[in-house]
C-alpha atoms as a PDB file:
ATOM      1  CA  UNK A   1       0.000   0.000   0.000  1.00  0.00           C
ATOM      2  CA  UNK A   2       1.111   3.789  -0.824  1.00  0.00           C
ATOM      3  CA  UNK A   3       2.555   5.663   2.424  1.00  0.00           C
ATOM      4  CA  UNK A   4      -1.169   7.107   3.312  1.00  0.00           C
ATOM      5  CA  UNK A   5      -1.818   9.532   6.380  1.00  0.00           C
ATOM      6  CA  UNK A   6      -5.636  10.275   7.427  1.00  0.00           C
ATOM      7  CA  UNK A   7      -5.821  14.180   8.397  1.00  0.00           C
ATOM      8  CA  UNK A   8      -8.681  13.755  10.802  1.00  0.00           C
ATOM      9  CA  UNK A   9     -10.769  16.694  12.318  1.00  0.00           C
ATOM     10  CA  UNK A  10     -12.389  16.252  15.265  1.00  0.00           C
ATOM     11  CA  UNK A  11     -14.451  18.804  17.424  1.00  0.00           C
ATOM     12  CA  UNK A  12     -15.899  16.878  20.658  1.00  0.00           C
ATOM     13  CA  UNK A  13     -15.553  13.212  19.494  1.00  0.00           C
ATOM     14  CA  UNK A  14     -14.554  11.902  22.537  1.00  0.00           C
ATOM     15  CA  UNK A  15     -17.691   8.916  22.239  1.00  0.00           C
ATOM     16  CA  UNK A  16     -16.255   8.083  18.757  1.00  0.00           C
ATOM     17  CA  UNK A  17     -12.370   8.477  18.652  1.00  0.00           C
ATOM     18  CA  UNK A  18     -10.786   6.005  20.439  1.00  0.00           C
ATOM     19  CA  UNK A  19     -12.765   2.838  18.747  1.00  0.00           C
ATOM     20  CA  UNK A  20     -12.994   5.562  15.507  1.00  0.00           C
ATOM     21  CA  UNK A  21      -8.915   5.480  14.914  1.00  0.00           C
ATOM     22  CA  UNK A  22      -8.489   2.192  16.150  1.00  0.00           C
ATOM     23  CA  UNK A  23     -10.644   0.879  13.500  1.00  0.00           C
ATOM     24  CA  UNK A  24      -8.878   2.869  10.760  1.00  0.00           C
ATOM     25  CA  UNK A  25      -5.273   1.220  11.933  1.00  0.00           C
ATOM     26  CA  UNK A  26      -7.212  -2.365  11.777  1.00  0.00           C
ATOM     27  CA  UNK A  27      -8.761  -1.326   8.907  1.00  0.00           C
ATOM     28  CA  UNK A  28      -5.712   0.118   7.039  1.00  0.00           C
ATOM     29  CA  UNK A  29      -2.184  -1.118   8.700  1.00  0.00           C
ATOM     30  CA  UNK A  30       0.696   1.340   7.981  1.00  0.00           C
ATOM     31  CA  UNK A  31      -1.516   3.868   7.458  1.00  0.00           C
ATOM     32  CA  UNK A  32      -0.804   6.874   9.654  1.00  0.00           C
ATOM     33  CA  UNK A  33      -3.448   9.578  11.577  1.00  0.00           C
ATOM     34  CA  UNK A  34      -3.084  13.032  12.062  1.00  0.00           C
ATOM     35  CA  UNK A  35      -5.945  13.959  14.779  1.00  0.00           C
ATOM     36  CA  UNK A  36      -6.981  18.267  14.178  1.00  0.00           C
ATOM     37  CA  UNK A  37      -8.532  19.003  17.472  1.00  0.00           C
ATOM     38  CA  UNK A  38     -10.380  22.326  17.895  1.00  0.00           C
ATOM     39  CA  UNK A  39     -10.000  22.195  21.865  1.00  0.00           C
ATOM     40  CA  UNK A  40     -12.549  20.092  22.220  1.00  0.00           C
ATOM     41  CA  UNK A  41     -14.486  20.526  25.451  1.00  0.00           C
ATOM     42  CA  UNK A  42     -15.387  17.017  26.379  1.00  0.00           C
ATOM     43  CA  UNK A  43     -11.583  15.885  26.410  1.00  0.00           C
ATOM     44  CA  UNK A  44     -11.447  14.211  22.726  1.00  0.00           C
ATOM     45  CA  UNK A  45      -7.822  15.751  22.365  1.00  0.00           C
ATOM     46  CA  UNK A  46      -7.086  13.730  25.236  1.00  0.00           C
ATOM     47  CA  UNK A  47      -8.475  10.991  24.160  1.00  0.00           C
ATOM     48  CA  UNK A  48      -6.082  11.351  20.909  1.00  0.00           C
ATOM     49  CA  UNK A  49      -3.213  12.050  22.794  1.00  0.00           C
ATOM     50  CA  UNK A  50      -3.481   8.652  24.776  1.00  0.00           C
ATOM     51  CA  UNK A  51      -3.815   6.969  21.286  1.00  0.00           C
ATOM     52  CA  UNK A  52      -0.714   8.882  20.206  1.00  0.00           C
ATOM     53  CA  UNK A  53       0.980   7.732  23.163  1.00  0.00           C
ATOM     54  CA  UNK A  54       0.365   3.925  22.519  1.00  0.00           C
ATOM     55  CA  UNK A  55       0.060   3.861  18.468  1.00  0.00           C
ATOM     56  CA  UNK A  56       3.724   5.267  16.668  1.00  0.00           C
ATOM     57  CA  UNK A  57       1.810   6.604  13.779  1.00  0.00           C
ATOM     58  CA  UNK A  58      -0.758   8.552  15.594  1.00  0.00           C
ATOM     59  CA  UNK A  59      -0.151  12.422  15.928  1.00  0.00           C
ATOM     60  CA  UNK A  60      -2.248  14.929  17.227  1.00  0.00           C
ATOM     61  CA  UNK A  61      -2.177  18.892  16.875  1.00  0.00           C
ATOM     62  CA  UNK A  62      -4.875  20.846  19.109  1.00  0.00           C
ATOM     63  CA  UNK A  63      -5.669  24.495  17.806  1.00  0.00           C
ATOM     64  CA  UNK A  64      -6.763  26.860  20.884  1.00  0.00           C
ATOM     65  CA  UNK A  65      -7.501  29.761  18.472  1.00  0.00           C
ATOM     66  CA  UNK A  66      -8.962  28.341  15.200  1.00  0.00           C
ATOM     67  CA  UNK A  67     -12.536  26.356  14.448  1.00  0.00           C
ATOM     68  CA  UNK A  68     -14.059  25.026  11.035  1.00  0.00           C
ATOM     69  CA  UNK A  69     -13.658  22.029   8.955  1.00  0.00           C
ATOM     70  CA  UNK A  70     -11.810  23.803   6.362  1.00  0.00           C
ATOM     71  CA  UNK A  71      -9.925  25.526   8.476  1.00  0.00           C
ATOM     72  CA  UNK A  72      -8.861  22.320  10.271  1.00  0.00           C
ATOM     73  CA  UNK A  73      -7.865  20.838   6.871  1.00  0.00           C
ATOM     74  CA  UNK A  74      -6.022  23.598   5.742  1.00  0.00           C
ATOM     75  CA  UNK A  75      -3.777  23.139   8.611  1.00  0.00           C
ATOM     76  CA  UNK A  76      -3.838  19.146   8.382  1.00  0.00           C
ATOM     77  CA  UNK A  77      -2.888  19.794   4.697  1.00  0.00           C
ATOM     78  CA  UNK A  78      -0.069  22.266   5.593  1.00  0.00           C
ATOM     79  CA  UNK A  79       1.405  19.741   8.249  1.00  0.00           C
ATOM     80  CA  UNK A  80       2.090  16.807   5.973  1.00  0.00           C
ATOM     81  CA  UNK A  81       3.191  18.876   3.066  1.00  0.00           C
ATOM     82  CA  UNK A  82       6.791  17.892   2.393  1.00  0.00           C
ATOM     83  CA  UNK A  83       6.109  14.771   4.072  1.00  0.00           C
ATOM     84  CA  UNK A  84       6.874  11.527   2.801  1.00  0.00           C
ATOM     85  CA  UNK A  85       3.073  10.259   1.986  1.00  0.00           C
ATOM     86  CA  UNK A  86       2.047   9.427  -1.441  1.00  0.00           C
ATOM     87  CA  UNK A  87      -1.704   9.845  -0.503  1.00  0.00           C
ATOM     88  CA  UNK A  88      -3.911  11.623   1.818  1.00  0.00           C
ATOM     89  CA  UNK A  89      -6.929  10.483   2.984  1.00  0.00           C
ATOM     90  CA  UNK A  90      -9.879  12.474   4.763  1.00  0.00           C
ATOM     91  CA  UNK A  91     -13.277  11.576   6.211  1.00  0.00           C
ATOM     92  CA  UNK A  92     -15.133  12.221   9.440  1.00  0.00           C
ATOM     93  CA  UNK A  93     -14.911  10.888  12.718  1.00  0.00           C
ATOM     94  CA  UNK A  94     -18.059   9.748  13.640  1.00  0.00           C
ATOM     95  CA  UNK A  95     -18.294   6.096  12.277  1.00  0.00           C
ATOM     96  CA  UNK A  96     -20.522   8.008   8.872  1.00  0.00           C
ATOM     97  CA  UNK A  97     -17.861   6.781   6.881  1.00  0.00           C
ATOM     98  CA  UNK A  98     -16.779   3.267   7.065  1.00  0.00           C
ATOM     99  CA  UNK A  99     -13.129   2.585   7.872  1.00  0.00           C
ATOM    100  CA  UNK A 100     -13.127  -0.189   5.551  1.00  0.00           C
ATOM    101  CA  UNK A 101     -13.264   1.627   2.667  1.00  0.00           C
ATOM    102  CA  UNK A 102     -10.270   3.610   3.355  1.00  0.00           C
ATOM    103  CA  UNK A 103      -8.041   0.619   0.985  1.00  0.00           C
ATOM    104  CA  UNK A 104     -10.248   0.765  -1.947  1.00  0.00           C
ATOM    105  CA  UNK A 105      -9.791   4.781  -2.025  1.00  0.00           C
ATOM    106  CA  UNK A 106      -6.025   4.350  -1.829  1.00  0.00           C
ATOM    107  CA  UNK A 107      -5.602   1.502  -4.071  1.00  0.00           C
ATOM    108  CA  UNK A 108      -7.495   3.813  -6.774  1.00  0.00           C
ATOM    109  CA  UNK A 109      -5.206   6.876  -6.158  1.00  0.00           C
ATOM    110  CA  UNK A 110      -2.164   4.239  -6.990  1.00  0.00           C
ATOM    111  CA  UNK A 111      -3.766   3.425 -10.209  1.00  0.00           C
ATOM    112  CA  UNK A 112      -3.376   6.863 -11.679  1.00  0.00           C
ATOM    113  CA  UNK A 113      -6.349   9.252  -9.937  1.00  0.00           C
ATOM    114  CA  UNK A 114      -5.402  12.511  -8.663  1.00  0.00           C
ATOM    115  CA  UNK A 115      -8.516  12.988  -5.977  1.00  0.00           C
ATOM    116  CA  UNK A 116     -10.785   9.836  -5.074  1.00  0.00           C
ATOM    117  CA  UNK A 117     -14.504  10.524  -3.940  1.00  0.00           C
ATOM    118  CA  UNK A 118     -16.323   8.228  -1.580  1.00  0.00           C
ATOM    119  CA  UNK A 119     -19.749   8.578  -3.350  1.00  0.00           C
ATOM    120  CA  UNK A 120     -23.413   8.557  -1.989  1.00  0.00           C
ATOM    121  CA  UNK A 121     -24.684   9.412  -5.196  1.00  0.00           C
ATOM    122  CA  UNK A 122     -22.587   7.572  -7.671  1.00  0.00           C
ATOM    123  CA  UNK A 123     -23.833   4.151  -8.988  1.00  0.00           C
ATOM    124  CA  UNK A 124     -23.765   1.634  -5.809  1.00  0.00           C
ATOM    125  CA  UNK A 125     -23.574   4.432  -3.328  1.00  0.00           C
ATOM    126  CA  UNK A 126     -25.942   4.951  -0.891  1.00  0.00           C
ATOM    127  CA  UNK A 127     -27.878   6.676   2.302  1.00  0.00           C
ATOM    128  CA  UNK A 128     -28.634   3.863   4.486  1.00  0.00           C
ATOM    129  CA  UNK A 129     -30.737   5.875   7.122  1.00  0.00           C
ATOM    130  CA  UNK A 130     -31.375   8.993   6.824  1.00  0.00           C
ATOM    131  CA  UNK A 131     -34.980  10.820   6.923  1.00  0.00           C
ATOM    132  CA  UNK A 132     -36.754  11.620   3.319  1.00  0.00           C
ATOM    133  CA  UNK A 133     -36.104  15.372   3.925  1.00  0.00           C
ATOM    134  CA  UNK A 134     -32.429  15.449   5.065  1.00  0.00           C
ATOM    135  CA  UNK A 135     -31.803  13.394   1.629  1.00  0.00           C
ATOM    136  CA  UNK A 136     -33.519  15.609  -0.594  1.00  0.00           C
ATOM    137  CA  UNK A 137     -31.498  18.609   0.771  1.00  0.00           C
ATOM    138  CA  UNK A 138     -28.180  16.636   0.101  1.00  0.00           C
ATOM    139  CA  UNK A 139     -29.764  15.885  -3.104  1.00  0.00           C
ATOM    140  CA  UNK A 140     -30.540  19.534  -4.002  1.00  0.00           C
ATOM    141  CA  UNK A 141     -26.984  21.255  -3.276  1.00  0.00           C
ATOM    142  CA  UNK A 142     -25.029  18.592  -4.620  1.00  0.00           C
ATOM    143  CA  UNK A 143     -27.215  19.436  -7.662  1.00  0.00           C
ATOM    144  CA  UNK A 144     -27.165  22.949  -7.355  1.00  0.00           C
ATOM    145  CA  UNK A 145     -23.495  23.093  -6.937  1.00  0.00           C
ATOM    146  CA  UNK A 146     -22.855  21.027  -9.947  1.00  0.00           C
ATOM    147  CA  UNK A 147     -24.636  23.361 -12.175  1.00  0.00           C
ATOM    148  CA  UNK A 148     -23.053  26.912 -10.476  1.00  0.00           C
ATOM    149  CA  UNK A 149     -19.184  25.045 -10.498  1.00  0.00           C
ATOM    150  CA  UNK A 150     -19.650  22.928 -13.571  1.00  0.00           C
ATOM    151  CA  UNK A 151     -18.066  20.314 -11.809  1.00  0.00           C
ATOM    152  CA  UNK A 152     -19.263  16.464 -12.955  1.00  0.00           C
ATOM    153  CA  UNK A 153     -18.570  14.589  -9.732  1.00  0.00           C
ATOM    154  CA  UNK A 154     -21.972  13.226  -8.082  1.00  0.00           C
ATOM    155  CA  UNK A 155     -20.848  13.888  -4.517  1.00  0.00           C
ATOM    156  CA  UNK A 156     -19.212  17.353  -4.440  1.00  0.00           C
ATOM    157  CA  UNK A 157     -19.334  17.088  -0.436  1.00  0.00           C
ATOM    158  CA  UNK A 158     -18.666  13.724   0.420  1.00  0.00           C
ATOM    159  CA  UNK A 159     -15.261  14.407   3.244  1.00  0.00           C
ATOM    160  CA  UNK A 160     -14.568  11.142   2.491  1.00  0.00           C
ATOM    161  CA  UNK A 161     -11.488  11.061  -0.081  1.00  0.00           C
ATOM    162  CA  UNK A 162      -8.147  10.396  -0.867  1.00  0.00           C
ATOM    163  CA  UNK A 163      -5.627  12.651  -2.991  1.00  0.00           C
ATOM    164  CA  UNK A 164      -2.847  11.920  -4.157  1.00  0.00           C
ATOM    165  CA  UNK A 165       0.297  14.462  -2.473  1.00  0.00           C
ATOM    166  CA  UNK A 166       0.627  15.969  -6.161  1.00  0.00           C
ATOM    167  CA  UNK A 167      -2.961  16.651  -6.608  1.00  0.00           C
ATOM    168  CA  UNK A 168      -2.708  18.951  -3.256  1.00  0.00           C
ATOM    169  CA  UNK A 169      -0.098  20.655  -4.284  1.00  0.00           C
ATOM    170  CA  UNK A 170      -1.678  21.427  -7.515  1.00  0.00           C
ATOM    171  CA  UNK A 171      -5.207  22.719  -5.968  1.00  0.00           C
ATOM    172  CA  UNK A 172      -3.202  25.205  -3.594  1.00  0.00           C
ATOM    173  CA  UNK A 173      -5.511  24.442  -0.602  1.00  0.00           C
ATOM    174  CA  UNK A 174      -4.214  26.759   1.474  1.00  0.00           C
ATOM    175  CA  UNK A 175      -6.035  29.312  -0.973  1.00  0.00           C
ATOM    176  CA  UNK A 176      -9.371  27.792  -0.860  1.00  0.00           C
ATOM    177  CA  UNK A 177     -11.640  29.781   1.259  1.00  0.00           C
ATOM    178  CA  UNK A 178     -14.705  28.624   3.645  1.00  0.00           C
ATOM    179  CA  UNK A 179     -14.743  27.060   6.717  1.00  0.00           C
ATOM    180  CA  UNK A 180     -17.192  24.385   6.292  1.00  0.00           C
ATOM    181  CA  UNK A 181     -18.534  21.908   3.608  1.00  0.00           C
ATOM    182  CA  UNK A 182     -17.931  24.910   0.851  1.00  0.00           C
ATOM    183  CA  UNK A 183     -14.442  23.681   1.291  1.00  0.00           C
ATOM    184  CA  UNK A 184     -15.003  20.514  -0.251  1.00  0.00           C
ATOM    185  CA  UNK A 185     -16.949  21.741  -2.766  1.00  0.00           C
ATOM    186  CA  UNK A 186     -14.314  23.571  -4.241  1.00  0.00           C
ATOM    187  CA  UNK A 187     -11.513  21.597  -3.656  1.00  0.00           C
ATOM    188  CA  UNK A 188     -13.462  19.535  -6.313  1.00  0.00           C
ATOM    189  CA  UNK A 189     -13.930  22.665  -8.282  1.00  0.00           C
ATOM    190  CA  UNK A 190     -10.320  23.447  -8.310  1.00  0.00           C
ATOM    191  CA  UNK A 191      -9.125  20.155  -9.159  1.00  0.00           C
ATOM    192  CA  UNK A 192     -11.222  19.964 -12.395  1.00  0.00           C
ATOM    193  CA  UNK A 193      -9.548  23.283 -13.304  1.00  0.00           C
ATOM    194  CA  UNK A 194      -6.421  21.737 -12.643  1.00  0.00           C
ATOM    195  CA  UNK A 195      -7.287  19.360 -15.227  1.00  0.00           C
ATOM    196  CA  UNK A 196      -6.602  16.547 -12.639  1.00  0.00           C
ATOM    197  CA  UNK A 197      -8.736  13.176 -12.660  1.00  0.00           C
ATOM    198  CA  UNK A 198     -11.266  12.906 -10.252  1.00  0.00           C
ATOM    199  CA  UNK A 199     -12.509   9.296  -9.179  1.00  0.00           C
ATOM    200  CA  UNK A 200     -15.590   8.089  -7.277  1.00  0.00           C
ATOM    201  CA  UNK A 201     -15.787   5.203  -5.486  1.00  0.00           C
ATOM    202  CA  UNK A 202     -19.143   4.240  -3.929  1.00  0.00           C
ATOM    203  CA  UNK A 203     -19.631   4.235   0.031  1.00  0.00           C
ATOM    204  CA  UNK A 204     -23.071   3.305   1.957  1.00  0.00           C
ATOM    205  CA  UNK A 205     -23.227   6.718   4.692  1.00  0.00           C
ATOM    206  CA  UNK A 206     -24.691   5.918   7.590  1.00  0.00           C
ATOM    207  CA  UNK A 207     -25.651   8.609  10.562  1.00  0.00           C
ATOM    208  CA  UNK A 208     -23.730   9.130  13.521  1.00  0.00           C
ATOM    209  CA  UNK A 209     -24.704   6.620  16.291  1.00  0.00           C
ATOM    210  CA  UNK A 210     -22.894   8.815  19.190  1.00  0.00           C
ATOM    211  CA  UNK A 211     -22.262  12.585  19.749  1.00  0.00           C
ATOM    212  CA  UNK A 212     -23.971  15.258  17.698  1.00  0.00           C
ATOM    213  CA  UNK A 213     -23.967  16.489  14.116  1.00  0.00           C
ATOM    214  CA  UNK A 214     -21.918  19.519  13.097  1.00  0.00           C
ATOM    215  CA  UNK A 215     -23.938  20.336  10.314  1.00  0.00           C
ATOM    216  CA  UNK A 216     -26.462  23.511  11.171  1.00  0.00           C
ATOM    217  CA  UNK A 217     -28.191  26.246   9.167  1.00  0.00           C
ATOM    218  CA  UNK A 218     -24.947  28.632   9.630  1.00  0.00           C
ATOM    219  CA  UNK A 219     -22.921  26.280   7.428  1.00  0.00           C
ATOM    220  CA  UNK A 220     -25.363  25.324   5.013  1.00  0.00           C
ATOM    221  CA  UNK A 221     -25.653  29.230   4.595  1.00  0.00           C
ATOM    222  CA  UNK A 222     -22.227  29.627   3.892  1.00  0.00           C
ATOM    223  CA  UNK A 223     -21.743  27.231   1.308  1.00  0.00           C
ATOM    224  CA  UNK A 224     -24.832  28.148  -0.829  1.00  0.00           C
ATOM    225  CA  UNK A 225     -23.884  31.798  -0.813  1.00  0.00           C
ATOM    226  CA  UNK A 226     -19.945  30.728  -1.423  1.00  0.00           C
ATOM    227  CA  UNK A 227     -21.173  28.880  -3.923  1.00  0.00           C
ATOM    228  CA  UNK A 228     -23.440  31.056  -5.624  1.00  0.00           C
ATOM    229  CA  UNK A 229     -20.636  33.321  -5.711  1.00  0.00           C
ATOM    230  CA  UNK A 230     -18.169  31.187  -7.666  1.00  0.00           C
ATOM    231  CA  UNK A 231     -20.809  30.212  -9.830  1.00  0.00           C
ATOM    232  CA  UNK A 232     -21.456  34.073 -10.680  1.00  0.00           C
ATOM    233  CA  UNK A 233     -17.976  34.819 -10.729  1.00  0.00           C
ATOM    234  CA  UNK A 234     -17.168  31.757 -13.556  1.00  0.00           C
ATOM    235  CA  UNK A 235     -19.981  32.895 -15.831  1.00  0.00           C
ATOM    236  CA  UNK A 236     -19.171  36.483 -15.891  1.00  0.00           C
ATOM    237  CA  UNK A 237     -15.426  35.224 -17.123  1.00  0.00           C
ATOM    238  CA  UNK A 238     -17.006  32.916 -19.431  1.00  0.00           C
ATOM    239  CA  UNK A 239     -18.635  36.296 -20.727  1.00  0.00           C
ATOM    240  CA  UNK A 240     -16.177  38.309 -21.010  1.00  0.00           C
ATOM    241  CA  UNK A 241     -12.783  35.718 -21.843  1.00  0.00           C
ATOM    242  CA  UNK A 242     -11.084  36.732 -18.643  1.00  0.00           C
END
């Protein structure tokens, strides 16, 4: 298998993280986990320390000053750049995105993709339980977001993925604005400008059985208007040849 790290971030996973990275190792051996904690108040940075303590490839970096998902992966990014890893991985931490799919990412990064999706929405994916109207929405800005970016990938913000260390250094992530799911979004964006190949591989998401969901009407905000913004913005060029 490719030298892989997971850039993990976690904001108060302390019911999840322990069994959460100990099923990635299991899942993945020689992989190695870098834990992003946003000083989490119910002690999940401890938690990750004590797995740092007793796994070698386990590292942890807790942020006093900084919160968001981007955010957190702009810094994960920045920490294993120069790094000898041939892929990074990402996903969450709450058990929504099976651990044993992290191999069949990384095996299709090896055979020539830049970025690898783990797919809801391609063919095989799937939602196994979430309400009608929590799928629709998912439904809807994936959609919408297609159409604004002009991006072709199914699942524009599944956090589930695995790049390859070139393809980061071509997207520039430290550049990418937005602090929540927007991030993803154009990550994918900026990788199709890149020209690189983008991959999906389909995943079954399931809903967090512990702790509670960081997803709220404050981010969902965000990454319609960012969105809507880039969308604008790439027309108008279109328009005028700029």
């Amino acid at each position: 298998m490719a030298r892989s790290i997971l850039v993990l971030p976690t904001y108060n996973e302390a019911e999840n993280i322990r069994r959460f990275v100990e099923s990635v190792l299991e899942s993945a051996p020689g992989i190695h986990v870098l834990v992003i904690d946003d000083d989490s108040p119910d002690g999940t940075g401890t938690i990750a320390d004590e797995l740092s303590a007793t796994h070698q490839g386990v590292r942890v970096i807790h942020r006093k000053h900084e919160r968001g998902l981007g955010s957190a992966y702009r810094t994960g990014f920045r920490m294993v750049h120069g790094e000898p890893y041939d892929v990074v991985v990402t996903m969450d931490a709450d058990f929504s995105h099976d651990p044993r799919e992290i191999p069949h990412l990384i095996r299709l990064v090896e055979s020539g993709n830049d970025v690898v999706i783990g797919s809801r929405y391609c063919p095989g994916g799937q939602i196994a339980d979430w309400p009608w109207h929590r799928r629709a929405l998912s439904m809807w800005a994936n959609r919408f977001t297609r159409a604004m970016l002009g991006v072709r990938a199914s699942d524009c913000t599944s956090g589930y993925r695995a790049y390859s260390a070139s393809a980061l250094d071509h997207i520039e992530t430290e550049n990418v604005p937005g602090d929540g799911y927007v991030f993803l979004s154009q990550i994918v964006y900026r990788a199709g400008k890149a020209g690189l190949s983008i991959a999906e591989h389909p995943i079954t998401f399931k809903d967090r059985e512990l702790g509670q969901s960081k997803m709220n009407w404050k981010v969902i905000s965000e990454s319609m208007l960012l969105v809507t913004v880039i969308g604008i913005k790439r027309r108008l060029s279109k328009l005028t040849g700029r």
